[in-house]
N, C-alpha and C. Protein backbone atom coordinates (compact mmCIF):
# COMPACT_ATOMS: atom_id res chain seq x y z
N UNK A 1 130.12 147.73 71.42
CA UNK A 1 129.97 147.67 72.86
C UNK A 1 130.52 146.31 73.33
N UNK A 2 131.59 145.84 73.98
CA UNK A 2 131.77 144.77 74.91
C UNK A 2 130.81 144.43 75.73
N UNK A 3 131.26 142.75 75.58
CA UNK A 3 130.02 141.71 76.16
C UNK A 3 129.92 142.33 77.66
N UNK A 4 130.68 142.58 78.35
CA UNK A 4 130.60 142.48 80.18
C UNK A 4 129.74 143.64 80.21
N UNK A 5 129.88 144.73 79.25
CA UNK A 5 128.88 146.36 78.99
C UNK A 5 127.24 145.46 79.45
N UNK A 6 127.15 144.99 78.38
CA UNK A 6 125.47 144.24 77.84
C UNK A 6 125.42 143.29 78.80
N UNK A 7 126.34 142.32 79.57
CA UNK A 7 126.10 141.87 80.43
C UNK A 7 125.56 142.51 81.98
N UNK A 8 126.41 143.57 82.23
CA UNK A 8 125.74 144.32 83.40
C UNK A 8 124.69 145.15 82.83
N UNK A 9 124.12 145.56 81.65
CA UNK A 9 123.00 146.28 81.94
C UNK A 9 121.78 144.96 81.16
N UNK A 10 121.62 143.83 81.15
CA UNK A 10 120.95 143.05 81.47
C UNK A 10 120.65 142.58 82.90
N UNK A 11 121.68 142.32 83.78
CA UNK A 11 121.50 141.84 85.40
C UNK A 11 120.65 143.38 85.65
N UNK A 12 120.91 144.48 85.27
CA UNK A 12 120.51 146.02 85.99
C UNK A 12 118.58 146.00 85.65
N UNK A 13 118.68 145.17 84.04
CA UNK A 13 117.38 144.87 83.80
C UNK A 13 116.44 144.06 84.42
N UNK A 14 116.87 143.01 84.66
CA UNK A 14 116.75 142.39 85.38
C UNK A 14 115.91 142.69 86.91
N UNK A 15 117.09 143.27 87.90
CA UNK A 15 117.08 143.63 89.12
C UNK A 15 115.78 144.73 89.02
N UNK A 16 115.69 145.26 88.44
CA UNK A 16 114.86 146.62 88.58
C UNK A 16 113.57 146.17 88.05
N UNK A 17 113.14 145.10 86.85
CA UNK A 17 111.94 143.89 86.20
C UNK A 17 111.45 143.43 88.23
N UNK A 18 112.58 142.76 89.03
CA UNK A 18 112.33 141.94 89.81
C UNK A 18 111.87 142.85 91.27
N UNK A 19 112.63 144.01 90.71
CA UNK A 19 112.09 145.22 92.44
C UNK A 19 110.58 145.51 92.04
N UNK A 20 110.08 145.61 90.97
CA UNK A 20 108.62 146.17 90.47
C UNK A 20 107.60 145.42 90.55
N UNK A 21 107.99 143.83 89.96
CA UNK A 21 106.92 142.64 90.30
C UNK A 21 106.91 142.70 91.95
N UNK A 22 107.80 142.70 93.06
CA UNK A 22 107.67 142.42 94.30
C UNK A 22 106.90 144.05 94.97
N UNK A 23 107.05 145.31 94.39
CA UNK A 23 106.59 146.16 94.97
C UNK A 23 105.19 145.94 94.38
N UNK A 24 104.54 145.73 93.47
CA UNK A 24 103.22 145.13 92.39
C UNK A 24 102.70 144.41 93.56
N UNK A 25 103.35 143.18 94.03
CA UNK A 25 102.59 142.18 94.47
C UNK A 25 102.43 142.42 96.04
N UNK A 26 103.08 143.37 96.80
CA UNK A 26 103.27 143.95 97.84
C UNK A 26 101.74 144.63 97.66
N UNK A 27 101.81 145.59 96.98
CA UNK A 27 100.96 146.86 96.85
C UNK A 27 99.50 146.05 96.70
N UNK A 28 99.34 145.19 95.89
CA UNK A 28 98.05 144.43 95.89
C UNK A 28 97.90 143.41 96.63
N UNK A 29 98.96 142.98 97.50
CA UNK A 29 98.16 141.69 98.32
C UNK A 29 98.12 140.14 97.74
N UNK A 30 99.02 140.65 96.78
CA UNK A 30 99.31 139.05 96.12
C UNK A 30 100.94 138.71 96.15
N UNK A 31 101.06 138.08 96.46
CA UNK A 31 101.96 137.07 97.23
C UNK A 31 101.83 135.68 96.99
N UNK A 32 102.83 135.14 97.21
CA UNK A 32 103.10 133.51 97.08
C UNK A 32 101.47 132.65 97.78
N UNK A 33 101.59 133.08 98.80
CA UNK A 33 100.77 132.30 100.08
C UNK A 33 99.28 132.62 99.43
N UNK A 34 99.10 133.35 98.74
CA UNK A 34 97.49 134.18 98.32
C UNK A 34 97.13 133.69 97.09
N UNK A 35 98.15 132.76 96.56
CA UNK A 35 97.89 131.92 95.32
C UNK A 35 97.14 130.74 95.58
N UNK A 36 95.73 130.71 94.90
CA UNK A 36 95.37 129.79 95.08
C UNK A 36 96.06 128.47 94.42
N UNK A 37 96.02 127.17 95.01
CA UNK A 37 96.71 125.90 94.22
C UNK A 37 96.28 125.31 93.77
N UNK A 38 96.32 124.77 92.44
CA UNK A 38 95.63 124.56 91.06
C UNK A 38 95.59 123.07 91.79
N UNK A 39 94.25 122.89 90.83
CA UNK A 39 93.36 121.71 91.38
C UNK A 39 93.99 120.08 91.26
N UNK A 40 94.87 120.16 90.24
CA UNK A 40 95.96 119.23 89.84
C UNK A 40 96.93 118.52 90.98
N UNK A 41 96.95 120.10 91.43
CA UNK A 41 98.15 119.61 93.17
C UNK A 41 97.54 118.55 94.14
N UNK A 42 96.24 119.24 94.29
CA UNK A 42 95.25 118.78 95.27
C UNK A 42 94.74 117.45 95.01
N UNK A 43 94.58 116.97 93.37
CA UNK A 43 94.29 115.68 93.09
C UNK A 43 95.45 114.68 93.23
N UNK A 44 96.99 114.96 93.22
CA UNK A 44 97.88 114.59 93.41
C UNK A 44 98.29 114.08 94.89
N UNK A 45 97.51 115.35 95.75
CA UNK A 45 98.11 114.61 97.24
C UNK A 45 96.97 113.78 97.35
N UNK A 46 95.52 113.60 97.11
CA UNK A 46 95.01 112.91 97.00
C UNK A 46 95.14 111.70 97.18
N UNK A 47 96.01 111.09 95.81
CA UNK A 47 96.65 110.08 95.18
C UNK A 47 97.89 109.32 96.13
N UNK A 48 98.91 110.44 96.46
CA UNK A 48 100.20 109.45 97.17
C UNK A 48 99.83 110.14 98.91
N UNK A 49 99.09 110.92 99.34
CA UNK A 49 98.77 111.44 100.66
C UNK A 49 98.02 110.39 101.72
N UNK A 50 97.06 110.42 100.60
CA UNK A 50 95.71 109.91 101.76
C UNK A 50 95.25 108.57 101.02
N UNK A 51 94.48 108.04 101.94
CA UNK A 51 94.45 106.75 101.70
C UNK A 51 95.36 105.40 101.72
N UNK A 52 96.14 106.19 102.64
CA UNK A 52 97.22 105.24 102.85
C UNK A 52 96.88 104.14 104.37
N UNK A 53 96.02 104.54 104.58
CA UNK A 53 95.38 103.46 106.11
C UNK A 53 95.35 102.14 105.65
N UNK A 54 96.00 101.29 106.14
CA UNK A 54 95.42 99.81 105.83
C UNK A 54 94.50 99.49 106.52
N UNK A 55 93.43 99.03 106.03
CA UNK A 55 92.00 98.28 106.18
C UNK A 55 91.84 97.06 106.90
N UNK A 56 90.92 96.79 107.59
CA UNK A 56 90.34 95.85 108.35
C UNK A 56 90.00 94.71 107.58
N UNK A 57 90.04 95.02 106.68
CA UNK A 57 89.35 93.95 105.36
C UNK A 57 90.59 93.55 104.81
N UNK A 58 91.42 94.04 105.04
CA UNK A 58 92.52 93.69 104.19
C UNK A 58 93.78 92.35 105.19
N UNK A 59 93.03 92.38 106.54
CA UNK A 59 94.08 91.11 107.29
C UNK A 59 92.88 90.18 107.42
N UNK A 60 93.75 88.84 107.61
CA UNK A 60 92.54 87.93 108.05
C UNK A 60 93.96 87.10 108.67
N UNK A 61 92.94 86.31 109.62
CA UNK A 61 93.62 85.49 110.46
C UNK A 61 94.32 84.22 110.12
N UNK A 62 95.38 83.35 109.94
CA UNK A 62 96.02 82.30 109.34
C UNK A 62 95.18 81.26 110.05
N UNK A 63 95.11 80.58 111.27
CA UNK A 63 94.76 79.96 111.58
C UNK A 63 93.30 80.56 112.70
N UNK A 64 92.13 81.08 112.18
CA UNK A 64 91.15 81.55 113.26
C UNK A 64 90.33 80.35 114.15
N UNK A 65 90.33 78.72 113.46
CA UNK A 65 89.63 78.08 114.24
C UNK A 65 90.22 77.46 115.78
N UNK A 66 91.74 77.65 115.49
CA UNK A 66 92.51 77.65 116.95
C UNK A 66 92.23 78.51 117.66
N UNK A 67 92.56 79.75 117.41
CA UNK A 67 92.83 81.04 118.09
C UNK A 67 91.93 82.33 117.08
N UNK A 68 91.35 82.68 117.49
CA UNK A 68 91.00 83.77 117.08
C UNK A 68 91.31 85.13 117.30
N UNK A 69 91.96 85.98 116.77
CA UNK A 69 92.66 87.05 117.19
C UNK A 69 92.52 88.19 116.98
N UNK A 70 91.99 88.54 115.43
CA UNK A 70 91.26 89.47 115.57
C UNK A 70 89.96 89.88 115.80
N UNK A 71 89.49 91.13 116.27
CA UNK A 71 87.80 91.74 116.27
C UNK A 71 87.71 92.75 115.45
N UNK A 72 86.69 93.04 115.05
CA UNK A 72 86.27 94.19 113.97
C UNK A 72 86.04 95.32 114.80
N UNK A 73 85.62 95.02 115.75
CA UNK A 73 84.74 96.47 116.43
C UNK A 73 85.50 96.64 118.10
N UNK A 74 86.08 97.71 118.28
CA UNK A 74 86.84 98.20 117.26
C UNK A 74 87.92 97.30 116.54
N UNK A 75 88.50 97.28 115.52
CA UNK A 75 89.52 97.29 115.43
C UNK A 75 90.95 96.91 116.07
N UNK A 76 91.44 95.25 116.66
CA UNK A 76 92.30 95.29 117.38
C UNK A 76 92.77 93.65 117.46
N UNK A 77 93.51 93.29 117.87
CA UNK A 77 94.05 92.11 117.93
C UNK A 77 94.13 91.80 119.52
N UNK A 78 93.61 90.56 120.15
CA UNK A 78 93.25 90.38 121.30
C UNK A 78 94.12 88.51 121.41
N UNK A 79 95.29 88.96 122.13
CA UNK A 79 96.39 87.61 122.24
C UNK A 79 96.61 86.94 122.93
N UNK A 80 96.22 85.56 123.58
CA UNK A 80 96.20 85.10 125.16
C UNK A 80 97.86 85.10 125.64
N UNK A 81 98.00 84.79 126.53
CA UNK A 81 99.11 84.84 127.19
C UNK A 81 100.02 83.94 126.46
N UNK A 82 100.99 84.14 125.90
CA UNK A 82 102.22 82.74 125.97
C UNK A 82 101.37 82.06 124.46
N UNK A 83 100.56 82.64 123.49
CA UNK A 83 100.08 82.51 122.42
C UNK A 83 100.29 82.84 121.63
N UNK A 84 100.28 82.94 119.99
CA UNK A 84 100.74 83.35 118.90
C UNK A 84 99.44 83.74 118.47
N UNK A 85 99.55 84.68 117.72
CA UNK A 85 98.57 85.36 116.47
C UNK A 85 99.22 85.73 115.34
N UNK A 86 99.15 84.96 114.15
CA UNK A 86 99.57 84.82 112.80
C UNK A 86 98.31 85.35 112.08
N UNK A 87 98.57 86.74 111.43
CA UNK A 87 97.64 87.10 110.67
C UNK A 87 98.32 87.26 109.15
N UNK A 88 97.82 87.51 108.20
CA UNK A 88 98.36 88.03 106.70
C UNK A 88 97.39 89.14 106.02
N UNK A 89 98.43 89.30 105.54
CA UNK A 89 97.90 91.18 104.88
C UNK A 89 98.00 90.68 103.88
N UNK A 90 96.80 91.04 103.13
CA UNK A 90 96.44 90.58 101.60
C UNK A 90 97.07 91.66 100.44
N UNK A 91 96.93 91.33 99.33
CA UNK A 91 97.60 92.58 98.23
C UNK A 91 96.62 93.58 97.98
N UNK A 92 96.86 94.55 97.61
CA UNK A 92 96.07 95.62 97.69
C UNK A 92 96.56 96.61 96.16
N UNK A 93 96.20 97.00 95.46
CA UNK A 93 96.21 98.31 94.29
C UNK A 93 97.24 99.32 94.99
N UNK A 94 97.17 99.70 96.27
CA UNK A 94 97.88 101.09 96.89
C UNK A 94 99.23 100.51 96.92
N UNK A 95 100.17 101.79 96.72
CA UNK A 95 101.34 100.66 96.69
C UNK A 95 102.00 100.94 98.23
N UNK A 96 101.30 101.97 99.08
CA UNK A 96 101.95 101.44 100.23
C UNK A 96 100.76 101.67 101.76
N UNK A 97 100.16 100.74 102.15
CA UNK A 97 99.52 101.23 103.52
C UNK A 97 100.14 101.22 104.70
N UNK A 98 99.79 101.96 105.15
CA UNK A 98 100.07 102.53 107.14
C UNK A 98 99.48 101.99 107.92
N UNK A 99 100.25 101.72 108.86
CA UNK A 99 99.28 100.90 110.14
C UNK A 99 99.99 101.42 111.27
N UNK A 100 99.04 101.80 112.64
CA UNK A 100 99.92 101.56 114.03
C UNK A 100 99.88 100.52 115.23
N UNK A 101 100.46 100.07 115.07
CA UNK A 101 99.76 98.76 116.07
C UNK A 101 100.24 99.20 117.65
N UNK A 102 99.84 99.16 118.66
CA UNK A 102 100.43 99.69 119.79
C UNK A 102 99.87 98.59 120.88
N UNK A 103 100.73 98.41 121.93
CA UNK A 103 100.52 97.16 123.00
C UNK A 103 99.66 98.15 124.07
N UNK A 104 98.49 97.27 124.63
CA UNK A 104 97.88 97.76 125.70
C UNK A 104 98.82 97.94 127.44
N UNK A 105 98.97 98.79 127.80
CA UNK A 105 99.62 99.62 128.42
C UNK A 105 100.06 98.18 129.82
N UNK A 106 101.68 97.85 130.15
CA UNK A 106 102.15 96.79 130.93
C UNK A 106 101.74 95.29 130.07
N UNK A 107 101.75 95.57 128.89
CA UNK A 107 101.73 93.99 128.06
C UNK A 107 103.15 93.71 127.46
N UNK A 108 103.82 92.37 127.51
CA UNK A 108 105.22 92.43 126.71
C UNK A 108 104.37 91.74 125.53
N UNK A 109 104.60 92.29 124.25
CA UNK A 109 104.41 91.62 123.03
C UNK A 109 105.50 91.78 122.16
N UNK A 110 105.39 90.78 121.38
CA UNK A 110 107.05 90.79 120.39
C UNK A 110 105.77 90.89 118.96
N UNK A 111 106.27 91.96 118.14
CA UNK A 111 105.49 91.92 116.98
C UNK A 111 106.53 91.61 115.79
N UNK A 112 105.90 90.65 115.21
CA UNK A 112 106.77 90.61 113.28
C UNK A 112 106.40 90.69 112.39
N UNK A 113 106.97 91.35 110.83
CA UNK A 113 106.09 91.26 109.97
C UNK A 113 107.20 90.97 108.94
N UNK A 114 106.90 89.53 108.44
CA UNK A 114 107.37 89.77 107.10
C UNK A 114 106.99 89.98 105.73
N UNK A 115 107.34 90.97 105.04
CA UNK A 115 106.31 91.34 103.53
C UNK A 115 106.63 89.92 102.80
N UNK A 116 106.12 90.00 101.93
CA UNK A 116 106.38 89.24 100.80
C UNK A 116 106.41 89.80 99.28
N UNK A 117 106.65 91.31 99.61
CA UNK A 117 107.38 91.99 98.22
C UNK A 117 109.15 91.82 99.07
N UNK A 118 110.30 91.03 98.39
CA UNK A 118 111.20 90.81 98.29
C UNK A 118 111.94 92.34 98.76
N UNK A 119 111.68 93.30 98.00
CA UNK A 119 112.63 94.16 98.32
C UNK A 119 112.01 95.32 99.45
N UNK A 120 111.20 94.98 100.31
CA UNK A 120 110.69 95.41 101.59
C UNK A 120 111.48 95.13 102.69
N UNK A 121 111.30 95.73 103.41
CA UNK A 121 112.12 95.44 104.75
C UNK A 121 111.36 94.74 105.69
N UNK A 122 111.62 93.71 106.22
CA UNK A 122 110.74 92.83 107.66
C UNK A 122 111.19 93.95 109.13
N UNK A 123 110.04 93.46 109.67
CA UNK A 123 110.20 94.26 110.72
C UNK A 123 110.34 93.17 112.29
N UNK A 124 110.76 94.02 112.93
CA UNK A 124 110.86 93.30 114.31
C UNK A 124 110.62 93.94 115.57
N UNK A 125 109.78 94.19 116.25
CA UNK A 125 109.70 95.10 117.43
C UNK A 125 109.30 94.22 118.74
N UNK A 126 109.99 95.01 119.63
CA UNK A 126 109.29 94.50 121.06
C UNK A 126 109.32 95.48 122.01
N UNK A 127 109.19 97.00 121.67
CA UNK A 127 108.95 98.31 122.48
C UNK A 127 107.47 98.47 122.81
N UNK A 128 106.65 97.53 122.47
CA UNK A 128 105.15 98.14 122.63
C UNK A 128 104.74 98.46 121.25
N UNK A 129 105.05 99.36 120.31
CA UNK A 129 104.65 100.03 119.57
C UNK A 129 105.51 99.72 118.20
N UNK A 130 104.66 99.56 117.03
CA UNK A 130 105.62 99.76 115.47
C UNK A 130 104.64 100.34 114.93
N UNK A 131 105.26 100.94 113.52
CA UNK A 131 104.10 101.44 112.50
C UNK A 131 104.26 100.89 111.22
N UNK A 132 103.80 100.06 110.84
CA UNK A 132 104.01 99.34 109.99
C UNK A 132 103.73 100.41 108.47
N UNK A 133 105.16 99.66 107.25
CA UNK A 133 104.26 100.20 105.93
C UNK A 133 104.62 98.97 104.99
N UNK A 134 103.29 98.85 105.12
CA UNK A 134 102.95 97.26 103.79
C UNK A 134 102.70 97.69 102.37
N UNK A 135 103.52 97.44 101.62
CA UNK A 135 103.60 97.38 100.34
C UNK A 135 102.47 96.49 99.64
N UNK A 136 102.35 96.62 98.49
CA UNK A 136 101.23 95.95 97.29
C UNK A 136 101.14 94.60 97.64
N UNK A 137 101.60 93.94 97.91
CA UNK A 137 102.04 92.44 98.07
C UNK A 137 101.57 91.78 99.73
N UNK A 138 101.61 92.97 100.13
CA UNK A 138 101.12 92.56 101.64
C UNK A 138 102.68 91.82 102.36
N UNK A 139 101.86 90.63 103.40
CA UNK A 139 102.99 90.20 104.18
C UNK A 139 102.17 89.29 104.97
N UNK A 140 103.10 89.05 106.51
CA UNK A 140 102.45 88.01 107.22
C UNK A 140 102.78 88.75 108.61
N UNK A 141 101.93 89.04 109.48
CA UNK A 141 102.04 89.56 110.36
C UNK A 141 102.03 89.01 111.97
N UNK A 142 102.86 88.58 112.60
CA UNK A 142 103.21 87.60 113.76
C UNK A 142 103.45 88.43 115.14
N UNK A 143 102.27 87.87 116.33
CA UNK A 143 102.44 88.54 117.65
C UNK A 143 102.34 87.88 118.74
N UNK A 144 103.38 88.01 119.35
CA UNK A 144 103.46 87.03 120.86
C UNK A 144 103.23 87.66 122.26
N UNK A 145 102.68 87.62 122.87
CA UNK A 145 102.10 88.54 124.27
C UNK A 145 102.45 87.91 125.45
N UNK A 146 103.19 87.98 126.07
CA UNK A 146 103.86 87.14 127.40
C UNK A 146 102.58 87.43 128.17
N UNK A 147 101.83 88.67 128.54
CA UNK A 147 100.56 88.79 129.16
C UNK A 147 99.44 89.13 128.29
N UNK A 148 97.92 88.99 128.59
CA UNK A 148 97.46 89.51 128.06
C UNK A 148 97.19 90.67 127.38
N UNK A 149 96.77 91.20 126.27
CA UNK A 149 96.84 92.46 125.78
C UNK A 149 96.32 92.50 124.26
N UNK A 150 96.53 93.48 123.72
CA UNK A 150 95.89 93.98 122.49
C UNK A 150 97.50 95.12 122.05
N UNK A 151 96.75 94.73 120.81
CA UNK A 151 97.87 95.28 119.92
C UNK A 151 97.48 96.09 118.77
């Protein structure tokens, strides 16, 4: 028998193996989507998903007995006019946290951050809004507010 013979009635095997599993899984209701996902997946997004928030505990202020800039409750950076707020992001185990910092609504603030893992990117904004992602190493985080505001 020639190979191309045994070749088409393998693909024929094939095709007709692959029409029976899909009419099978049709007929019972099992399907892709109806698979439950093994617990492995779920510990995985776990791991690089969540927990990516950077923490309140994790900035502190460079200079707080001048200026004090941040508050805990909530959560926020409070900048006088024509003032600087120099904070630093400490190192952390996660290798990358999320942050959103956003300007209180008619405030000009210039925000900066430079990491201090080398092969990170510094950031520079003055739209109101950045989202910062700080690497293991942290950084130094710099905000200037022409008016009052929060960030």
């Amino acid at each position: 028998m020639p190979a191309s013979r045994i070749i088409i009635i393998l693909a024929v095997i094939v095709l007709v193996l692959f029409g029976i599993s899909l009419a099978l899984s049709s007929r019972t209701g099992r399907d892709q989507r109806a698979v439950p996902q093994a617990a492995w997946v779920e510990a995985l997004k776990n791991v690089f998903l969540k927990n990516q928030k950077l923490e309140i505990k994790d900035i502190s202020c460079v200079k707080p007995e001048k200026t004090p800039c941040l508050t805990n409750a909530p959560a926020a950076f409070v900048i006088e006019p024509g003032k600087q707020c120099e904070a630093k992001i400490g190192e952390s185990r996660k290798a990358v946290r999320k942050a959103k910092l956003t300007v209180k609504q008619d405030s000009k603030c210039t925000i900066d951050f430079v990491p201090a893992d080398e092969e990170a990117l510094p950031v520079h904004s003055t739209s109101g809004s950045v989202e910062l992602s700080v690497m293991k190493k942290g950084g130094t985080l710099t905000m200037t507010c022409a008016d009052s505001g929060r960030d």
